[in-house]
Every structure is written in structure tokens, then in C-alpha cells.
PDB file of N, CA and C in Angstrom:
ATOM      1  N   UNK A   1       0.840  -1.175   0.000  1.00  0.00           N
ATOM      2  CA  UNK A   1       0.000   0.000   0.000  1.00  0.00           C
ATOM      3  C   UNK A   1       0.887   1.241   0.000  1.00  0.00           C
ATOM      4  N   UNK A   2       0.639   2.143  -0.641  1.00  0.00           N
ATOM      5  CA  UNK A   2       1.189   3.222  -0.492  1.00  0.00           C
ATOM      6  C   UNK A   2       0.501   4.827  -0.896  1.00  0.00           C
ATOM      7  N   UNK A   3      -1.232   4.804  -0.627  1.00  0.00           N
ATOM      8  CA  UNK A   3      -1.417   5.785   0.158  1.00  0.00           C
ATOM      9  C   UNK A   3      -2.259   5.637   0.737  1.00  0.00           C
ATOM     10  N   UNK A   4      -2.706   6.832   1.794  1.00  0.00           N
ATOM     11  CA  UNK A   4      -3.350   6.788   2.926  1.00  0.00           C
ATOM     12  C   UNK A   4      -4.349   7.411   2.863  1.00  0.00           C
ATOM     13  N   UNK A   5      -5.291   7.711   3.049  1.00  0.00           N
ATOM     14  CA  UNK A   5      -6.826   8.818   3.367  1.00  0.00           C
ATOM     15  C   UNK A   5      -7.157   8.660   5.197  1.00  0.00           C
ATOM     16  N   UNK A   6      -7.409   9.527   5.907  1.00  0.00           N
ATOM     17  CA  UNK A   6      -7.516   9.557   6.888  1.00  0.00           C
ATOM     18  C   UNK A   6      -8.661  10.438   7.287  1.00  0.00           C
ATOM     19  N   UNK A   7      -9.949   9.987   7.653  1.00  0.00           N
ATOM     20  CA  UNK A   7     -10.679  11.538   7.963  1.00  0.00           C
ATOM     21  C   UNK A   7     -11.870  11.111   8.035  1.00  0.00           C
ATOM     22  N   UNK A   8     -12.983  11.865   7.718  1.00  0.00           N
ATOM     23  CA  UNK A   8     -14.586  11.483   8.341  1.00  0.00           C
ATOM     24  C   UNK A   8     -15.577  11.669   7.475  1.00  0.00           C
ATOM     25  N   UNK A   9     -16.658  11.172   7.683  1.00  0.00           N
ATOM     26  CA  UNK A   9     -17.773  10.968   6.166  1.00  0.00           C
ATOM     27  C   UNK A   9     -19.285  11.306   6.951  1.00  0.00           C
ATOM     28  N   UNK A  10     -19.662  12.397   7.059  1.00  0.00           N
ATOM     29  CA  UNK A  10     -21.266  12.495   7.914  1.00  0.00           C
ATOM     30  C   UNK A  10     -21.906  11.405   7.473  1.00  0.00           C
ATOM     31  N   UNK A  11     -21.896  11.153   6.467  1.00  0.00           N
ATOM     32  CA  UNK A  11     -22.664  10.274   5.544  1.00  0.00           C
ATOM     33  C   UNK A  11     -22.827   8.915   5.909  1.00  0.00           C
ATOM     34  N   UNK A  12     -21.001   8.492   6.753  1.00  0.00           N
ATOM     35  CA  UNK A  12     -21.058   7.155   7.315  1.00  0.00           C
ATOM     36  C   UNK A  12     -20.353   6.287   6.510  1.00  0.00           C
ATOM     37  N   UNK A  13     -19.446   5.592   7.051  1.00  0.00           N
ATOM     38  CA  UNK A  13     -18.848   4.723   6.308  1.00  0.00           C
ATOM     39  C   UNK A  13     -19.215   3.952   5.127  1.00  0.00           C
ATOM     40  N   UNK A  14     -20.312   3.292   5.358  1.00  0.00           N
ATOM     41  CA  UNK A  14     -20.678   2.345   4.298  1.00  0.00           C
ATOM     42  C   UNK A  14     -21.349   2.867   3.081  1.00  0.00           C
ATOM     43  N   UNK A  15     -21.370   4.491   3.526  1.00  0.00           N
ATOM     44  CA  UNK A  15     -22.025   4.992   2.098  1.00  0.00           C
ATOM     45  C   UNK A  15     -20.643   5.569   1.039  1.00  0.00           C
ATOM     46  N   UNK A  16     -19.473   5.741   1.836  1.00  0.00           N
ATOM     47  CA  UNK A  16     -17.777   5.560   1.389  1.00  0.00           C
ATOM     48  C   UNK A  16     -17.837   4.430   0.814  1.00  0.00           C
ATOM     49  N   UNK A  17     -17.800   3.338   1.259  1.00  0.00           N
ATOM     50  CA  UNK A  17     -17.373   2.072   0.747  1.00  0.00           C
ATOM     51  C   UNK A  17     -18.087   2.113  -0.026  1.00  0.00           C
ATOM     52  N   UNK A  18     -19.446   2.392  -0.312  1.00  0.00           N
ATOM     53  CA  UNK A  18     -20.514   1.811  -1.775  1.00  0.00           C
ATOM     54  C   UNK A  18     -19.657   3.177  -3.274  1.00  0.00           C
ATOM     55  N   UNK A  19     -18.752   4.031  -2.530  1.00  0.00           N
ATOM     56  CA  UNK A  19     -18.766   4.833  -3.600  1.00  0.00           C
ATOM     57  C   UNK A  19     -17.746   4.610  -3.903  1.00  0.00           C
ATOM     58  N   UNK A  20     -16.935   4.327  -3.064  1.00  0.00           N
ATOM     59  CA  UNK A  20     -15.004   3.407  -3.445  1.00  0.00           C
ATOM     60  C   UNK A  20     -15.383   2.421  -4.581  1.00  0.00           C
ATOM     61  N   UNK A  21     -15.934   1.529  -4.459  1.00  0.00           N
ATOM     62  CA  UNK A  21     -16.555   0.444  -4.937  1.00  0.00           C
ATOM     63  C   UNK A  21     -16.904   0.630  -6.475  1.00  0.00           C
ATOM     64  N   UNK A  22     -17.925   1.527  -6.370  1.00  0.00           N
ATOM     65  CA  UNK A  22     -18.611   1.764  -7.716  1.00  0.00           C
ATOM     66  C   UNK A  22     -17.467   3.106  -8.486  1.00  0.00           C
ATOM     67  N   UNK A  23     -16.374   3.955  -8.080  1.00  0.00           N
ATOM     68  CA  UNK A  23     -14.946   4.194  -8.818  1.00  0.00           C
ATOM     69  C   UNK A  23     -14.521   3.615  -9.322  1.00  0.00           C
ATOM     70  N   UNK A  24     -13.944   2.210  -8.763  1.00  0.00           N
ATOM     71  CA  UNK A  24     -13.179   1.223  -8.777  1.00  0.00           C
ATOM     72  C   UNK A  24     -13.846   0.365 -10.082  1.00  0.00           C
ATOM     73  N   UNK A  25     -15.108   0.260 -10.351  1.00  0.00           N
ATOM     74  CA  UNK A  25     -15.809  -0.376 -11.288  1.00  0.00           C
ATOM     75  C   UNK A  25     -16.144   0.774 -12.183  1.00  0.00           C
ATOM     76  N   UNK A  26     -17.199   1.540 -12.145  1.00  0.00           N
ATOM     77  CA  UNK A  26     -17.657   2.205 -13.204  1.00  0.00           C
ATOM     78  C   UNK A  26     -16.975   3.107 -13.955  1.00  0.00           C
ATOM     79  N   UNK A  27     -15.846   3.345 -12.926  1.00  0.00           N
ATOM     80  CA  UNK A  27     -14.881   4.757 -13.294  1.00  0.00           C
ATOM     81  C   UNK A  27     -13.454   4.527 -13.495  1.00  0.00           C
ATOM     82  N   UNK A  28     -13.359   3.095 -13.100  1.00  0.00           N
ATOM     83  CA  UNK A  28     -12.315   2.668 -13.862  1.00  0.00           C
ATOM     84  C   UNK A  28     -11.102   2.795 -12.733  1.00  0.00           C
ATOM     85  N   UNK A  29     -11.386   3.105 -11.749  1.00  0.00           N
ATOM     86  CA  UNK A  29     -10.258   3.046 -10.399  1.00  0.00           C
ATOM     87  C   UNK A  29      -9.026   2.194 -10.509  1.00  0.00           C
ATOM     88  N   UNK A  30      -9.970   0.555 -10.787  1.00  0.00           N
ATOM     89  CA  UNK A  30      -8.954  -0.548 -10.543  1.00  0.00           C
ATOM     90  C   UNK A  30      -8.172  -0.537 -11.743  1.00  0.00           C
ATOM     91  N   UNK A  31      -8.067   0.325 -12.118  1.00  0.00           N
ATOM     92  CA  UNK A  31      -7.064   0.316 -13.468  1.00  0.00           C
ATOM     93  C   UNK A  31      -5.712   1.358 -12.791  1.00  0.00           C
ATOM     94  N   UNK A  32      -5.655   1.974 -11.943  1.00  0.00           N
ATOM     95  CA  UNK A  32      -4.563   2.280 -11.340  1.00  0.00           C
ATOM     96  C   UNK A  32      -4.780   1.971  -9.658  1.00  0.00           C
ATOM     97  N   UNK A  33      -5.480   1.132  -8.992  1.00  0.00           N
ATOM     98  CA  UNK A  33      -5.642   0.949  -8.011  1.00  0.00           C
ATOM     99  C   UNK A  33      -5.595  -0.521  -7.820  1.00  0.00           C
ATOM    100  N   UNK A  34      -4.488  -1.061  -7.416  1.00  0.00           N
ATOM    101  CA  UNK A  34      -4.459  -2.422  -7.717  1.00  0.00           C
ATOM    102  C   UNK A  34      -4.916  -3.214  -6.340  1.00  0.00           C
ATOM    103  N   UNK A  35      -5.091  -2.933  -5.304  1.00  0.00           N
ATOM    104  CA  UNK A  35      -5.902  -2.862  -3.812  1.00  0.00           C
ATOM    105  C   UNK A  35      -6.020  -2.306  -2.925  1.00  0.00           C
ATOM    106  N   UNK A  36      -7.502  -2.289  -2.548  1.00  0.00           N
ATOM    107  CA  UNK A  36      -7.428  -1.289  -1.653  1.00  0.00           C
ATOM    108  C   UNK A  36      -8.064  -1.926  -0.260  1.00  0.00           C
ATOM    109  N   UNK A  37      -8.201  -1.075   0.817  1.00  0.00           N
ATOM    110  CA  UNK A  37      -8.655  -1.576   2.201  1.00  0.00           C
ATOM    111  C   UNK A  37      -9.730  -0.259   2.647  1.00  0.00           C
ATOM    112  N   UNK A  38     -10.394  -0.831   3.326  1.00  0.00           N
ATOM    113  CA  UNK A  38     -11.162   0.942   4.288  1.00  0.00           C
ATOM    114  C   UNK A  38     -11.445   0.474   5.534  1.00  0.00           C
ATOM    115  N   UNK A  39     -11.350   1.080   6.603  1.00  0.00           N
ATOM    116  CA  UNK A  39     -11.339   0.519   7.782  1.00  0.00           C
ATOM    117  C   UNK A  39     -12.269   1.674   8.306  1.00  0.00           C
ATOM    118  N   UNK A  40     -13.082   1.449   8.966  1.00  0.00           N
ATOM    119  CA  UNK A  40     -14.689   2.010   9.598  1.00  0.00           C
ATOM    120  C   UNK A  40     -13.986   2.006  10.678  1.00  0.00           C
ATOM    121  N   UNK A  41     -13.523   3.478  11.582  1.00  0.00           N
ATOM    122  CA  UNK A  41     -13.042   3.694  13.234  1.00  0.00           C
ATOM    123  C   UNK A  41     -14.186   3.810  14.221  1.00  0.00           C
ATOM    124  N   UNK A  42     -15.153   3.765  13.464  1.00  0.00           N
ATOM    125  CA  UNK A  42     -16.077   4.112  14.411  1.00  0.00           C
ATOM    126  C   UNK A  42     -16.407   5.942  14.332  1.00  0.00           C
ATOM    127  N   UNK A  43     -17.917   6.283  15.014  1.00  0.00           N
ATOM    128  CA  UNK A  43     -18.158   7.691  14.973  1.00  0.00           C
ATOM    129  C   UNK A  43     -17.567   8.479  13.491  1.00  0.00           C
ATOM    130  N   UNK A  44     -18.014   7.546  12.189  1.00  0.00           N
ATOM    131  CA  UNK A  44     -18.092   8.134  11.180  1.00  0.00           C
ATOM    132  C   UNK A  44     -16.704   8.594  10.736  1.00  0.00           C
ATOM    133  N   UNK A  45     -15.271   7.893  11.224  1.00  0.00           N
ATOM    134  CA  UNK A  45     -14.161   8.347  10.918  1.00  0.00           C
ATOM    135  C   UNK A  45     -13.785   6.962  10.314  1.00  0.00           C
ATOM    136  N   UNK A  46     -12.473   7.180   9.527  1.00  0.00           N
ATOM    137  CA  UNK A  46     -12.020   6.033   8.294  1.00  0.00           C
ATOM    138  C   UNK A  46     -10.238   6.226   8.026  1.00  0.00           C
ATOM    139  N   UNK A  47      -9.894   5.316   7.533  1.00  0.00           N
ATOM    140  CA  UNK A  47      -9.063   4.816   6.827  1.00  0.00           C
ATOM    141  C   UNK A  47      -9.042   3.833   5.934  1.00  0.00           C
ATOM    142  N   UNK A  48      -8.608   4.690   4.376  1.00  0.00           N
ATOM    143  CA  UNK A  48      -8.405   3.851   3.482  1.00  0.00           C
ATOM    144  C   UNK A  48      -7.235   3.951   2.997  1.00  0.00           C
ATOM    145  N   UNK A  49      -7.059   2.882   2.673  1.00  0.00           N
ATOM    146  CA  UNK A  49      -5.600   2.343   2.066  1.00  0.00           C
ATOM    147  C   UNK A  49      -5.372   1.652   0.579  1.00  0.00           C
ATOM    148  N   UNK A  50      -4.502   2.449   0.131  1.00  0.00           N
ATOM    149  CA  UNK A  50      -4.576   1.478  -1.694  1.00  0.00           C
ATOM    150  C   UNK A  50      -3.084   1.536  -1.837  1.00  0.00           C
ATOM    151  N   UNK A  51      -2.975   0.959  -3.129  1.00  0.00           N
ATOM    152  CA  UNK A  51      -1.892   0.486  -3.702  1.00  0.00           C
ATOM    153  C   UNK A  51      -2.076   1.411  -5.190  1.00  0.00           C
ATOM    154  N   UNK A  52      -1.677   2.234  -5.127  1.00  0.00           N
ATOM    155  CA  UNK A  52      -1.740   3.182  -6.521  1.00  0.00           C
ATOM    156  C   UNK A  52      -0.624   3.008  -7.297  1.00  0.00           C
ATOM    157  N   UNK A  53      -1.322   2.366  -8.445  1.00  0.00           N
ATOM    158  CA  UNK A  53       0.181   2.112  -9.614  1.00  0.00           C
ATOM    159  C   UNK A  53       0.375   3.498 -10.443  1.00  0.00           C
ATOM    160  N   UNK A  54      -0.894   4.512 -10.609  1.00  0.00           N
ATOM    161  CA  UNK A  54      -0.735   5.948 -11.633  1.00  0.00           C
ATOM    162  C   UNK A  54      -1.240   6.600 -10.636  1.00  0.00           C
ATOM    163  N   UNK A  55      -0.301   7.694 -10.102  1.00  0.00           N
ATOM    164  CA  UNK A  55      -1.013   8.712  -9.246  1.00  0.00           C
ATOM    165  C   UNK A  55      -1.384  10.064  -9.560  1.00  0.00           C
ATOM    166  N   UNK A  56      -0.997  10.029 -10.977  1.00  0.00           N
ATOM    167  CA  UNK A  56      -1.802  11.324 -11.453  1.00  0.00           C
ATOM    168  C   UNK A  56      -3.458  10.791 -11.748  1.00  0.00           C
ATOM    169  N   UNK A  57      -3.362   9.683 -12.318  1.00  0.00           N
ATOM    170  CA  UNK A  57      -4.660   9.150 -13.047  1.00  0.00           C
ATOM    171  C   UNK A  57      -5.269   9.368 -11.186  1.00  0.00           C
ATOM    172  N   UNK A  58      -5.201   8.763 -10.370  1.00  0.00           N
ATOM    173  CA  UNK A  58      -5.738   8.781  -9.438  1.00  0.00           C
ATOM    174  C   UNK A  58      -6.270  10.221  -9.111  1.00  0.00           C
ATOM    175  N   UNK A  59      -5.460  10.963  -8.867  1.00  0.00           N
ATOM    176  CA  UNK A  59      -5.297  12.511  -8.630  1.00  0.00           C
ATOM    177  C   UNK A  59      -6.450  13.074  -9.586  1.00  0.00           C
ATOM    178  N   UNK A  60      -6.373  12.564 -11.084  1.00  0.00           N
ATOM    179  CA  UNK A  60      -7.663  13.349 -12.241  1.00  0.00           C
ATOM    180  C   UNK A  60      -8.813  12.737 -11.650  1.00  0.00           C
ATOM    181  N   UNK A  61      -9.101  11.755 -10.948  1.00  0.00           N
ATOM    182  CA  UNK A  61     -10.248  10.913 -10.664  1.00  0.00           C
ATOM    183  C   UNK A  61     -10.942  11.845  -9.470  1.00  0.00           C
ATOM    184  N   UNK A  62     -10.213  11.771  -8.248  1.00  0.00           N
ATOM    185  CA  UNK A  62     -10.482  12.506  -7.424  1.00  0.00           C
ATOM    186  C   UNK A  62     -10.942  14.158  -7.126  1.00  0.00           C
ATOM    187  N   UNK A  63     -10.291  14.598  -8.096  1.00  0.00           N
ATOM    188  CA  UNK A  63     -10.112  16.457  -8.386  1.00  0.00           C
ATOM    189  C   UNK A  63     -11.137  16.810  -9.219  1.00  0.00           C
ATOM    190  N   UNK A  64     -12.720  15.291  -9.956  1.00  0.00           N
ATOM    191  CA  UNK A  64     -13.165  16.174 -10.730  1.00  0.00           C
ATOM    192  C   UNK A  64     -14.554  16.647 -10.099  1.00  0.00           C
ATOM    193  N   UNK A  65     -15.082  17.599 -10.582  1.00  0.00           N
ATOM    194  CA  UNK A  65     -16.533  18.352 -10.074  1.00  0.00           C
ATOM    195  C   UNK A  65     -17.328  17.092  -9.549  1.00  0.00           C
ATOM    196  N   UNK A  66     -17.644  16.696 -10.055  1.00  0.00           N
ATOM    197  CA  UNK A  66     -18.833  15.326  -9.408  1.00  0.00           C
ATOM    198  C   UNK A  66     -17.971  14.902  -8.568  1.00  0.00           C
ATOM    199  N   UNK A  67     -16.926  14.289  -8.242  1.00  0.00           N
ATOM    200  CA  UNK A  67     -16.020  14.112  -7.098  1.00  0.00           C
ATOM    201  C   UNK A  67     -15.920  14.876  -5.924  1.00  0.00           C
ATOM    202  N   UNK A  68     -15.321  15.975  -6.130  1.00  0.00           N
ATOM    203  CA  UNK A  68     -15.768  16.781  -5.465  1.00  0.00           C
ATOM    204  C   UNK A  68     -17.132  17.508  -4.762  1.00  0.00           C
ATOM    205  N   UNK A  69     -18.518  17.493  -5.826  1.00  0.00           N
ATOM    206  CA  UNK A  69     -19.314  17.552  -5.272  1.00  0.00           C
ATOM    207  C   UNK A  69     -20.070  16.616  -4.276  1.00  0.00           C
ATOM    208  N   UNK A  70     -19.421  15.130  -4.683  1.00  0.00           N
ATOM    209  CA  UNK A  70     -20.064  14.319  -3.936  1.00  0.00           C
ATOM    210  C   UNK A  70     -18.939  14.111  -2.250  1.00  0.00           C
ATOM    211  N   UNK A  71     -18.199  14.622  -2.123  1.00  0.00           N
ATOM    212  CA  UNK A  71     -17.146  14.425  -0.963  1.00  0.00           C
ATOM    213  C   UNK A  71     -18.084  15.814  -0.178  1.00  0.00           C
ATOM    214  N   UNK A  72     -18.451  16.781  -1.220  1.00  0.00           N
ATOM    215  CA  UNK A  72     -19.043  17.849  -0.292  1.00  0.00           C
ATOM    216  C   UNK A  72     -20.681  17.617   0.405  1.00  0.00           C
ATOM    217  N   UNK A  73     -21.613  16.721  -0.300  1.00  0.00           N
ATOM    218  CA  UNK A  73     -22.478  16.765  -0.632  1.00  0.00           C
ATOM    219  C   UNK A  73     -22.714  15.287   0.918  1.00  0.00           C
ATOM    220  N   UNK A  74     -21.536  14.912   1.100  1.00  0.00           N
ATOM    221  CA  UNK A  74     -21.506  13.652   2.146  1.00  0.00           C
ATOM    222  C   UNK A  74     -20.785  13.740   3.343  1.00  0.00           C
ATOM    223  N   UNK A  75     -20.146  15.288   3.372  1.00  0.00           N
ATOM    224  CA  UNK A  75     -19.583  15.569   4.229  1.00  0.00           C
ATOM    225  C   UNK A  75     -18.205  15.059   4.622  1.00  0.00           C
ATOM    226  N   UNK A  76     -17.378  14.544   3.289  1.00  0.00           N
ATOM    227  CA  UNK A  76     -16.140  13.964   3.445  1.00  0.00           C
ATOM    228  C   UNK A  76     -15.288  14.942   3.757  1.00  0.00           C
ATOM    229  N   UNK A  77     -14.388  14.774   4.604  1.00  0.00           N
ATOM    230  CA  UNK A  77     -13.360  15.648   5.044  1.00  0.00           C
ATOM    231  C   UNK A  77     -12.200  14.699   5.331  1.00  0.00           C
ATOM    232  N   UNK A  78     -10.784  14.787   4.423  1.00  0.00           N
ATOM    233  CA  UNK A  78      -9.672  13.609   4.453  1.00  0.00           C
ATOM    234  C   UNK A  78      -8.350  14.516   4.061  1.00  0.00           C
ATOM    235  N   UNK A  79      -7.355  13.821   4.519  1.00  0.00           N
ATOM    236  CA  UNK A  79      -6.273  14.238   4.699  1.00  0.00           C
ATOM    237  C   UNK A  79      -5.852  12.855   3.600  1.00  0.00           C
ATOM    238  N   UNK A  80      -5.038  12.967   2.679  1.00  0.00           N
ATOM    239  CA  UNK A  80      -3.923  12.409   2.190  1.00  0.00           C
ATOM    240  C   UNK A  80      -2.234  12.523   2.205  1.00  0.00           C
ATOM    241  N   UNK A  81      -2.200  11.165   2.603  1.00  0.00           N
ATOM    242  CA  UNK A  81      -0.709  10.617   2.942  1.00  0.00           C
ATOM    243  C   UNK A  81       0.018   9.594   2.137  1.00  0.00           C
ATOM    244  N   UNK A  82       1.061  10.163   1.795  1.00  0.00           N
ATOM    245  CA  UNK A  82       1.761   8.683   0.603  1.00  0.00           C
ATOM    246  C   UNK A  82       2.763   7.837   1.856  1.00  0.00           C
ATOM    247  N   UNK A  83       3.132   7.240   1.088  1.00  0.00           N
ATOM    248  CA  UNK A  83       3.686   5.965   2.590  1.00  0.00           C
ATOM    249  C   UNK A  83       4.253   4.983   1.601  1.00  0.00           C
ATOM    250  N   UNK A  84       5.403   4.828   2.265  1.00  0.00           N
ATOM    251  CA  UNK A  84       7.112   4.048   1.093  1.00  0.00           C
ATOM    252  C   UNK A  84       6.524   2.653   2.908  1.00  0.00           C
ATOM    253  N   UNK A  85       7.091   1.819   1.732  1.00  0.00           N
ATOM    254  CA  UNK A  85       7.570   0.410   2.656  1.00  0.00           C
ATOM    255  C   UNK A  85       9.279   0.606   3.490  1.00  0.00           C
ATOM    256  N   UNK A  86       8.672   0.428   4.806  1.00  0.00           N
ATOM    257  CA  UNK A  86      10.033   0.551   5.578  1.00  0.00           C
ATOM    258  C   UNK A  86      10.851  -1.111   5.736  1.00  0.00           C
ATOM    259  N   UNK A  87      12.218  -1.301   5.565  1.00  0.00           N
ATOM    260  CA  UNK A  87      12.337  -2.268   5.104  1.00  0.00           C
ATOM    261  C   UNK A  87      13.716  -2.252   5.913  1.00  0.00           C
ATOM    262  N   UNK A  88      14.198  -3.901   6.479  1.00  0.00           N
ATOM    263  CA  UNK A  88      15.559  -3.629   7.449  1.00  0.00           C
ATOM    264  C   UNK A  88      15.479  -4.617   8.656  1.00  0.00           C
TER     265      UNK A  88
END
């Protein structure tokens, strides 16, 4: 894995996961997302985790208007983190 999302969804986790999901399929995600994880913390906070092989393609996915409107529209609020394998 090597990046991170960290942060909270009013909306609720599982309405994240149904939209990770349907990226990953309709929008073509898993074509630079070779796996991913989401972990539900409880009180509407998350971590997801992928394995991004194109991180611009990722980056155009994320940055567009319907993307954005729907992160606003669900109350997503996330911090992104890239993350190297520590090794030794």
C-alpha cells in the first residue's frame, strides 16, 4: 500500500465504501488501483488504504466536479498521505 486517506464521512462509512466500490468499477479506479482496504473507526471516521500504480490518473479521478461535489455533498473531510515500505 502506499497511500493513505484519513478523515470522516457524515454520511457514514458504508455509504464511502458503496462509492469506493462503484470508482473502482464504473470509473475505472482498478485500473490504477491495484488494492485497496477501508477501515470504519467508528463515529463516522475512516481509513483507506490502496496500492496506486498511476497517481496522477488517481489525482484526475479525485479532483473532478462530481467528485468533489459528492465528498461535499456527504460531508467527506480527508487528509492524504503517501507511505514508502520501511524495510531492514
Amino acid at each position: 500500500m502506499n497511500l493513505c486517506m484519513n478523515g470522516t464521512i457524515e454520511s457514514g462509512v458504508e455509504t464511502l465504501r458503496a462509492r469506493v466500490e462503484y470508482n473502482m468499477g464504473a470509473k475505472g479506479g482498478s485500473e490504477f488501483c491495484s488494492e485497496w482496504h477501508l477501515a470504519d473507526l467508528g463515529n463516522n471516521k475512516f481509513v483507506w488504504l490502496g496500492n496506486i500504480t498511476d497517481m496522477e490518473a488517481m489525482g484526475a479521478m479525485l479532483n473532478t466536479p462530481e467528485e468533489v461535489k459528492w465528498d461535499k455533498d456527504n460531508g467527506a473531510v480527508y487528509k492524504v498521505y503517501s507511505m514508502t515500505e520501511m524495510t531492514g
